[in-house]
Each structure stands twice: as structure tokens, then as C-alpha cells.
C-alpha atoms as a PDB file:
ATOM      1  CA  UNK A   1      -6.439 -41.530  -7.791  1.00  0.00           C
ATOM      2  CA  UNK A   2      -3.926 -40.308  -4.833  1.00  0.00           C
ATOM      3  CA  UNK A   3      -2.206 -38.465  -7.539  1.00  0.00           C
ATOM      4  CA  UNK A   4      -5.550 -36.601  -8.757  1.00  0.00           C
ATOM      5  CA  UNK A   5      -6.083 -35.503  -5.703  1.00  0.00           C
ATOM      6  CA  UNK A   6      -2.539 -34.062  -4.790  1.00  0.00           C
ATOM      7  CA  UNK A   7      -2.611 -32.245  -7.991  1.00  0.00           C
ATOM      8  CA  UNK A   8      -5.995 -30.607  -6.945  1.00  0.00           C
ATOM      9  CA  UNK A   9      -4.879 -29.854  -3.543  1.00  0.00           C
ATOM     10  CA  UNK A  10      -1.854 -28.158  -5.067  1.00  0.00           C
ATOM     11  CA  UNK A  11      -3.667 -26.299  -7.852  1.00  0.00           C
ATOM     12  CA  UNK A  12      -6.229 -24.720  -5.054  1.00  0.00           C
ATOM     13  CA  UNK A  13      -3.400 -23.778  -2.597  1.00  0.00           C
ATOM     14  CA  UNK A  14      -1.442 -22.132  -5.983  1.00  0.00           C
ATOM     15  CA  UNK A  15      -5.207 -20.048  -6.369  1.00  0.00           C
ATOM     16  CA  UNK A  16      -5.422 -19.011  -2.770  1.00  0.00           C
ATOM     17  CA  UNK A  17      -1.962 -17.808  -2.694  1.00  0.00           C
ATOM     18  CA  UNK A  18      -2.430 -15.523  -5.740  1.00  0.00           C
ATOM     19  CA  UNK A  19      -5.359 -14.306  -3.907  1.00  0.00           C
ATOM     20  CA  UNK A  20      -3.405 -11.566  -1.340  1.00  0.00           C
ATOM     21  CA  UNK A  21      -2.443  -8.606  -3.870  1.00  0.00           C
ATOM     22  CA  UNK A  22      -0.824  -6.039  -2.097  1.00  0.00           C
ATOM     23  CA  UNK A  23      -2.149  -2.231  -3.388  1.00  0.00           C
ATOM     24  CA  UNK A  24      -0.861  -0.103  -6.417  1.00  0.00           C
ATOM     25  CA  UNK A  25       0.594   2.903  -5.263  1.00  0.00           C
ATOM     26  CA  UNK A  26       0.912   6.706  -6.197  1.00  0.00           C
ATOM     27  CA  UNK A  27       3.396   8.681  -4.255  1.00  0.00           C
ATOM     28  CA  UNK A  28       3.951  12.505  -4.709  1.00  0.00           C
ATOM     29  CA  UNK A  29       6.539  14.827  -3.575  1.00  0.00           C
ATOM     30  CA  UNK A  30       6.946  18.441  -3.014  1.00  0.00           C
ATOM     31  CA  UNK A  31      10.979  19.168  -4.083  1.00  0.00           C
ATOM     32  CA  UNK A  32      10.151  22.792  -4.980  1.00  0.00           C
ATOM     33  CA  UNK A  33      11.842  25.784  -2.452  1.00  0.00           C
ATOM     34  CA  UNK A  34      10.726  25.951   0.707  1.00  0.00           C
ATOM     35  CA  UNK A  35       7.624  27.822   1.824  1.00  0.00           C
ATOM     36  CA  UNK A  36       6.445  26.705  -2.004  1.00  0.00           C
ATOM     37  CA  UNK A  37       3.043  24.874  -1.266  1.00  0.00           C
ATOM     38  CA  UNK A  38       1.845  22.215  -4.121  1.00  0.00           C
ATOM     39  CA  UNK A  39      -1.737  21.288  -4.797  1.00  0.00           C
ATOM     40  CA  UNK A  40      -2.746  17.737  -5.978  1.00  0.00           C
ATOM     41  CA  UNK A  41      -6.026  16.399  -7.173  1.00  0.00           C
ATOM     42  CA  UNK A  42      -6.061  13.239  -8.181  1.00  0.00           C
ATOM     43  CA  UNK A  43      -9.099  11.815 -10.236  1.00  0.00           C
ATOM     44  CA  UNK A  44      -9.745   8.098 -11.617  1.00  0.00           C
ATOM     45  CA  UNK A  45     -11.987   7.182 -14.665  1.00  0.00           C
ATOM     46  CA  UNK A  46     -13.201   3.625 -14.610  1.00  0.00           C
ATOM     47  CA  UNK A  47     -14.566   3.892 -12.029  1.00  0.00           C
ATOM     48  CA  UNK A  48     -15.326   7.468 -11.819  1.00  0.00           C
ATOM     49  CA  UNK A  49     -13.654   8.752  -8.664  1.00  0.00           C
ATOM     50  CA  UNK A  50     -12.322  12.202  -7.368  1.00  0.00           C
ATOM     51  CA  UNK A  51      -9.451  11.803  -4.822  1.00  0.00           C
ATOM     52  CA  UNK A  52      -9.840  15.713  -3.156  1.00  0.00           C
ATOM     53  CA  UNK A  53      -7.566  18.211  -3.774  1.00  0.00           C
ATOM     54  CA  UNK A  54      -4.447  18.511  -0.555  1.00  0.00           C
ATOM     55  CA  UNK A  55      -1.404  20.479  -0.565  1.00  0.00           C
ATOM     56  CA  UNK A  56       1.759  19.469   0.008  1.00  0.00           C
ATOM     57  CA  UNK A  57       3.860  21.817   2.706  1.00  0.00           C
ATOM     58  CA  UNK A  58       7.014  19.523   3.405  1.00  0.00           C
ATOM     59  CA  UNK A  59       9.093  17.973   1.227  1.00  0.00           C
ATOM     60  CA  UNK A  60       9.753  14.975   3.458  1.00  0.00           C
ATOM     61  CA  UNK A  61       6.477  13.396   3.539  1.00  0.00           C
ATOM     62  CA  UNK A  62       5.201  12.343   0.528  1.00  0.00           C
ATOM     63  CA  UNK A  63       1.227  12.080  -0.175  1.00  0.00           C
ATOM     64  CA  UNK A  64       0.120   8.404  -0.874  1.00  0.00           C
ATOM     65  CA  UNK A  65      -2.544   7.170  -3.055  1.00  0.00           C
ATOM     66  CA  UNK A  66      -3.706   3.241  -2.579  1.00  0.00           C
ATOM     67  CA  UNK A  67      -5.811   1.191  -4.923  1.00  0.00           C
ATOM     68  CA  UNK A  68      -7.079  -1.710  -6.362  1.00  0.00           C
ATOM     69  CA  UNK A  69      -6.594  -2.350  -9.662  1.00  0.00           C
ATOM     70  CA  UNK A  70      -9.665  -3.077 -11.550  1.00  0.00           C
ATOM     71  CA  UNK A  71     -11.401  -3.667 -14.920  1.00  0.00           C
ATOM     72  CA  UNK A  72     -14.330  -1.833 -14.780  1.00  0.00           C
ATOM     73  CA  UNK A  73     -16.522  -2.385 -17.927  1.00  0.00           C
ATOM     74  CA  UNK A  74     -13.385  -3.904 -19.945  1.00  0.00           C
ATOM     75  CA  UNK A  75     -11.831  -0.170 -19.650  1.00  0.00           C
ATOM     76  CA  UNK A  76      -8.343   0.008 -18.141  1.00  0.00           C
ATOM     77  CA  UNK A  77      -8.229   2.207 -14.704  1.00  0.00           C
ATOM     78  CA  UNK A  78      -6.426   5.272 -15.306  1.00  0.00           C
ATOM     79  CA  UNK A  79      -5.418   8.100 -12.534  1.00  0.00           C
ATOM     80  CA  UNK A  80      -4.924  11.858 -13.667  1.00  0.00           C
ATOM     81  CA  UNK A  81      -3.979  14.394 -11.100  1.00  0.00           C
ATOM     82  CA  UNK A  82      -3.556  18.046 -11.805  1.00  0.00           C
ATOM     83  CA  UNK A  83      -0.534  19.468 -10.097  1.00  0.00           C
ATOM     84  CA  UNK A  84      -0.003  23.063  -9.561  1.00  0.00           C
ATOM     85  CA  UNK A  85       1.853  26.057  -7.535  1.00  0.00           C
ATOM     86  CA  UNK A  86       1.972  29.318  -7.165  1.00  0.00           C
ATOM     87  CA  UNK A  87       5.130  31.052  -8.305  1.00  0.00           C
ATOM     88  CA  UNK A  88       5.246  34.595  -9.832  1.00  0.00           C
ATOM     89  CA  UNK A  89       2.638  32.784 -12.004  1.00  0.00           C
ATOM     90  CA  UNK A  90       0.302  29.609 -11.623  1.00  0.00           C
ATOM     91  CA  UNK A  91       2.499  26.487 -12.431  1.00  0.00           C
ATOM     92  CA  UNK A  92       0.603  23.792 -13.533  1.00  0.00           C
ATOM     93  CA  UNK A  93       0.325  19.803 -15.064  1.00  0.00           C
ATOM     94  CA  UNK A  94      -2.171  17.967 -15.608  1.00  0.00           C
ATOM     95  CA  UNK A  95      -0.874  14.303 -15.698  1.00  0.00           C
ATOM     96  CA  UNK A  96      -2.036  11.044 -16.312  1.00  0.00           C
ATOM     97  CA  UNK A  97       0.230   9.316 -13.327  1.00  0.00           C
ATOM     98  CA  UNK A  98      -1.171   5.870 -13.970  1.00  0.00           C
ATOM     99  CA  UNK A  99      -2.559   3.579 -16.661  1.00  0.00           C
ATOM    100  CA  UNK A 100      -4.064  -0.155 -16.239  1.00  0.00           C
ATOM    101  CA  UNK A 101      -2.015  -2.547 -18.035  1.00  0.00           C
ATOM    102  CA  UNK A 102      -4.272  -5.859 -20.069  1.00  0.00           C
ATOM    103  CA  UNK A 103      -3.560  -7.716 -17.226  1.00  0.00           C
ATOM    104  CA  UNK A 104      -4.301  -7.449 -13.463  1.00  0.00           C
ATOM    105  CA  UNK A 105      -1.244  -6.127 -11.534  1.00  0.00           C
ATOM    106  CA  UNK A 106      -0.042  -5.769  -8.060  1.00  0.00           C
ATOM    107  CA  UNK A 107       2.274  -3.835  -5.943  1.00  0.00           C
ATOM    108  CA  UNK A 108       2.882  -1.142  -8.899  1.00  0.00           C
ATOM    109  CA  UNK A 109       4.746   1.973  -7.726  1.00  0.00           C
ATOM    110  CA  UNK A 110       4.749   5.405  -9.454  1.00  0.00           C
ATOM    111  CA  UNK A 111       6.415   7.900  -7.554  1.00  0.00           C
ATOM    112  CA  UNK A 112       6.125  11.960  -8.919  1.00  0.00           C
ATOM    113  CA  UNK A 113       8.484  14.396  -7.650  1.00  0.00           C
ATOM    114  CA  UNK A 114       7.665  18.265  -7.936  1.00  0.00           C
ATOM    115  CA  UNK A 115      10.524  20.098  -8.627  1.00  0.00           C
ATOM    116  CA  UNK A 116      11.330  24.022  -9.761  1.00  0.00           C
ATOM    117  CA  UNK A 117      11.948  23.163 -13.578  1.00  0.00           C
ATOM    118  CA  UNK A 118       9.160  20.244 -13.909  1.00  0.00           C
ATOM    119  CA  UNK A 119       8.362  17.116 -12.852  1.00  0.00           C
ATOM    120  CA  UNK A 120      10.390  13.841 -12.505  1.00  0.00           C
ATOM    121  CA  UNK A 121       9.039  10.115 -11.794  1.00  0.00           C
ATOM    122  CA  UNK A 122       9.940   6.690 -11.324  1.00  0.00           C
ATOM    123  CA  UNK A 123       8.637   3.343 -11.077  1.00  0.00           C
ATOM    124  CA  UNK A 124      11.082   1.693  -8.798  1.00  0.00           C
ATOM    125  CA  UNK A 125      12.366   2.655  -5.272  1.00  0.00           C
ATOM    126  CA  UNK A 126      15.826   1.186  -7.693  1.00  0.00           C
ATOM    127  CA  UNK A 127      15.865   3.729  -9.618  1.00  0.00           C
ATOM    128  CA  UNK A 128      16.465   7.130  -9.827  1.00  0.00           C
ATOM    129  CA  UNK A 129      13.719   9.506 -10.860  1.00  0.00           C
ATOM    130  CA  UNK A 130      13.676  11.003 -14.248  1.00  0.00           C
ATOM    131  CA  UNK A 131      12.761  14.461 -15.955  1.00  0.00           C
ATOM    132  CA  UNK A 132       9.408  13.823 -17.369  1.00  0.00           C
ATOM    133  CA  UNK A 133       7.621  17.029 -18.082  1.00  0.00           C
ATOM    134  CA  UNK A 134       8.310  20.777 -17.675  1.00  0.00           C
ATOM    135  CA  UNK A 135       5.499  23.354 -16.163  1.00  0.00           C
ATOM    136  CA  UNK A 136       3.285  25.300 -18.189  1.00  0.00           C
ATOM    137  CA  UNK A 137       2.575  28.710 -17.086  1.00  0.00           C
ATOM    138  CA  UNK A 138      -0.900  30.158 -16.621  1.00  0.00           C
ATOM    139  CA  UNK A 139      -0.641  34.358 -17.230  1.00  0.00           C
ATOM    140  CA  UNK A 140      -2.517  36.368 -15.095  1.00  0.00           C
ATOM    141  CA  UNK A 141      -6.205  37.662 -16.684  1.00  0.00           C
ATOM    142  CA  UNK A 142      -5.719  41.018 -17.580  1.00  0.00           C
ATOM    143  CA  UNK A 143      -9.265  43.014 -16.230  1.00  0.00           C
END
């Protein structure tokens, strides 16, 4: 009996450990040439939330998104944000910067760096970030 009852008392400290999750996290940086301002707006589905649009002035201080991971009517969370500057032309990308995995997860890190000839990200403060996508062009309309 002594031992049923130190195996419970370890199996319910085991749960309440697992308990503290520390938040996922979305970092993005504006790398372009100075005085080059970026817009972010960040948007979840499941659930449905819109994370405002800010700009990003200096380079040094990245903008931070928290959450919670959560299944939300067995769909996976998943964070777009639609990136953009103004160069000679609009620069733009609409990206999805994070995707729910099957399984609940903590502490994820995606970091997205804005530079002149695209984007680059990384998952790891490790690691170094990589070329992901270029930036499409939006024309001017022509009245």
C-alpha cells in the first residue's frame, strides 16, 4: 500500500510540473536601410484574432508576439502576418509565420528578419537565420 501511494504522489507532482508552459513566441525584425519603416499585421485563425498593424522604425528592437498554443475546435492555431514597405514600390509578404503542430507545444521561437532582398527566419536563437522568401512588388495603379 506505501508503494501505491508513492507512485500517486509522484505521478501528480510529474502533472503539476508539466503544468507551467512558458509562451510561443514570434519575433520580427526590421534589417532593411535605415529610415526604411516596415509594417506588420499579424492575424490568427483558430481562434479568430487580429494582432493590429505597427511599424517597425529601428532595427534593434524587435516586435514580439506571445501566445498560447491552443486547439480550438480540433483546428491547429496558425499566425499569418502581412509584411510590407515602401520602396520605389510597395514591398510586400504575406506569410504564414506559425503553424500548430498535433501536439501541444511550448517555448517555440520563430524569429523573421526583414531584409532588402526578402525575408530570412529561424527557429533557434542557435542558429543562423535563413533566406526564406523574396518580396513581391505591388506597381503603382495607373489613373
Amino acid at each position: 500500500m506505501n508503494y501505491f501511494i508513492g507512485l500517486m504522489v509522484i505521478i501528480i507532482m510529474y502533472a503539476w510540473l508539466n503544468e507551467a508552459c512558458t509562451l510561443n513566441q514570434i519575433e520580427v525584425f526590421n534589417n532593411l536601410p535605415p529610415g526604411k519603416i516596415l509594417k506588420v499585421h499579424c492575424r490568427s485563425k483558430n481562434p479568430d484574432a487580429d494582432l493590429r498593424v505597427v511599424e517597425l522604425k529601428n532595427a534593434t528592437v524587435p516586435r514580439r508576439f506571445f501566445f498560447e498554443e491552443g486547439i480550438v475546435y480540433y483546428k491547429r492555431r496558425e499566425i499569418f502576418c502581412l509584411l510590407t514597405y515602401q520602396d520605389t514600390f510597395e514591398n510586400y509578404q504575406d506569410i504564414r509565420v506559425y503553424r500548430a503542430a498535433a501536439r501541444y507545444r511550448c517555448g517555440q521561437l520563430r524569429r523573421w528578419i526583414a531584409k532588402k532582398d526578402g525575408l530570412y527566419s529561424t527557429r533557434s536563437n542557435n542558429t543562423p537565420p535563413g533566406f526564406v522568401l523574396p518580396w513581391l512588388v505591388r506597381l503603382p495603379n495607373k489613373s
